[in-house]
Protein backbone atom coordinates (compact mmCIF):
# COMPACT_ATOMS: atom_id res chain seq x y z
CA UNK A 1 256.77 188.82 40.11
CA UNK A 2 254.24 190.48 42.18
CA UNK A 3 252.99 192.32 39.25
CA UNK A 4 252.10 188.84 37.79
CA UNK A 5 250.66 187.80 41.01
CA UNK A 6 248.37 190.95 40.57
CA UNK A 7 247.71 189.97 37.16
CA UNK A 8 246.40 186.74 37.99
CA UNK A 9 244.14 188.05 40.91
CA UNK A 10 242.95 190.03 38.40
CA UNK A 11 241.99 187.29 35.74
CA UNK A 12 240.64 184.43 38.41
CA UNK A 13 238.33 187.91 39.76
CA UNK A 14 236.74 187.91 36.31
CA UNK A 15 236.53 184.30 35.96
CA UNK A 16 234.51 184.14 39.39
CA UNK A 17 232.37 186.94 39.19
CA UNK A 18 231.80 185.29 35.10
CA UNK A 19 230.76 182.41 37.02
CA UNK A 20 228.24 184.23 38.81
CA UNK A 21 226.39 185.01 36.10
CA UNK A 22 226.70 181.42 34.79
CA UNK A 23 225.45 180.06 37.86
CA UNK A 24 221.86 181.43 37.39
CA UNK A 25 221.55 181.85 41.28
CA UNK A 26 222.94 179.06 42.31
CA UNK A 27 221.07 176.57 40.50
CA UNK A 28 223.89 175.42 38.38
CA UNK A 29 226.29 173.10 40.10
CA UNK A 30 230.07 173.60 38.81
CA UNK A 31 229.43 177.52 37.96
CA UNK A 32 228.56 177.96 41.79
CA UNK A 33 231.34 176.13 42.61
CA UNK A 34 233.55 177.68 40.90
CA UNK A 35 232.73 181.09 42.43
CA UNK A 36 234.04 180.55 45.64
CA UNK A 37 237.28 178.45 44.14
CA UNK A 38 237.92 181.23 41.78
CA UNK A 39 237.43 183.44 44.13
CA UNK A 40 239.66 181.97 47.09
CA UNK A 41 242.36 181.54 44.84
CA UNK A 42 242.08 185.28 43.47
CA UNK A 43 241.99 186.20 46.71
CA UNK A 44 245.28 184.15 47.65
CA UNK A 45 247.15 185.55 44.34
CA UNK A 46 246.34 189.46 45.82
CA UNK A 47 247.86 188.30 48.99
CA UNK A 48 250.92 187.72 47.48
CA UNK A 49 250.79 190.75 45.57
CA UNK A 50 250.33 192.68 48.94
CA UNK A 51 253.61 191.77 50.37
CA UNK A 52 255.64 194.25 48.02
CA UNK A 53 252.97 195.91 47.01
CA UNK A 54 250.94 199.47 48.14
CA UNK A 55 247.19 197.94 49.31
CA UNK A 56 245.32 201.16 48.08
CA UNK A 57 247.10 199.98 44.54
CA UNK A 58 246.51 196.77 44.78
CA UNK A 59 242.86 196.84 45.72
CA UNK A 60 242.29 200.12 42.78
CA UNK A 61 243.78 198.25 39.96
CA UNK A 62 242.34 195.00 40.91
CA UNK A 63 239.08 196.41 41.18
CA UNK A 64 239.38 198.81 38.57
CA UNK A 65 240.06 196.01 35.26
CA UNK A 66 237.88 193.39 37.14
CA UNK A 67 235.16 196.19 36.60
CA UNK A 68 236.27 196.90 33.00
CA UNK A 69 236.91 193.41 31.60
CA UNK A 70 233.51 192.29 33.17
CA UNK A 71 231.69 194.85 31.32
CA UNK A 72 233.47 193.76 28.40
CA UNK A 73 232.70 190.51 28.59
CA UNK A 74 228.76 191.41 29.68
CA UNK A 75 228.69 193.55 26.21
CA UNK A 76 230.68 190.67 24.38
CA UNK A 77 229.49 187.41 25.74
CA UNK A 78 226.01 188.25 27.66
CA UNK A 79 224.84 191.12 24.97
CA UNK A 80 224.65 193.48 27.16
CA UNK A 81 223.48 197.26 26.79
CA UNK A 82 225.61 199.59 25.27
CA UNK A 83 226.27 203.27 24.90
CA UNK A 84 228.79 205.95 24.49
CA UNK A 85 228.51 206.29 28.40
CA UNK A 86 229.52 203.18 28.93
CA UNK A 87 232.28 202.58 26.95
CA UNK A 88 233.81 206.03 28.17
CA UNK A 89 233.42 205.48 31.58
CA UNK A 90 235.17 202.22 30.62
CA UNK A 91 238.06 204.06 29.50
CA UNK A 92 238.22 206.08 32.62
CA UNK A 93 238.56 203.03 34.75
CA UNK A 94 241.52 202.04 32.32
CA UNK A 95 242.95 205.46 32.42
CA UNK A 96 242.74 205.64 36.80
CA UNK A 97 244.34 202.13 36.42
CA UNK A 98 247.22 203.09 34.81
CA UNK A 99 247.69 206.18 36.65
CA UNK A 100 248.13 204.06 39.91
CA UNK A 101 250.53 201.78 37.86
CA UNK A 102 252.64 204.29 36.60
CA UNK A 103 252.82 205.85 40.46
CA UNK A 104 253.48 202.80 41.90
CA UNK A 105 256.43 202.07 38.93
CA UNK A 106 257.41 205.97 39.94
CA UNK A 107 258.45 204.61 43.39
CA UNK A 108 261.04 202.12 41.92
CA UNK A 109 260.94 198.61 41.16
CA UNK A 110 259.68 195.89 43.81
């Protein structure tokens, strides 16, 4: 369960920070809204996570696939720049991010 809780922090974190580009600076309504909703309720969902769950963990994997999928989504959706840098260093963020999950599953289940 708090894995899912994680999961969700994780996928309303990418929606807000989306938003943020969407919002232009501010000068679109509902995206700038959305920011700080998505964003408070992200925020709630890695609270939950927290209470079973190591907060160096949390915060690395959270963090860590926020980072990736947004650059995914900037190279997919926003056409951004992209190299052989980037997508590697993309891989190492995925790579560190399973490495905590497979410590954290190493301790024994929550």
């Amino acid at each position: 369960m708090y894995w899912f809780y994680l999961a969700m922090a994780i996928v309303l974190e990418v929606m807000g920070t989306t938003c943020m580009k969407l919002s232009e600076g501010f000068t679109r309504l509902i995206p700038s809204v959305l920011v700080f909703v998505l964003y408070m309720v992200s925020f709630s969902f890695m609270i939950l996570a927290l209470k079973k769950m190591e907060l160096g963990v949390v915060y690395a994997i959270w963090a860590g696939l926020g980072t990736a999928m947004i650059a995914l989504i900037g190279i997919v959706w926003f056409q951004e720049s992209v190299s052989l840098l980037k997508i590697v260093s993309i891989v190492f963020i995925v790579l560190g991010v399973v490495g905590l999950h497979l410590s954290q599953m190493a301790q024994g289940p929550l």
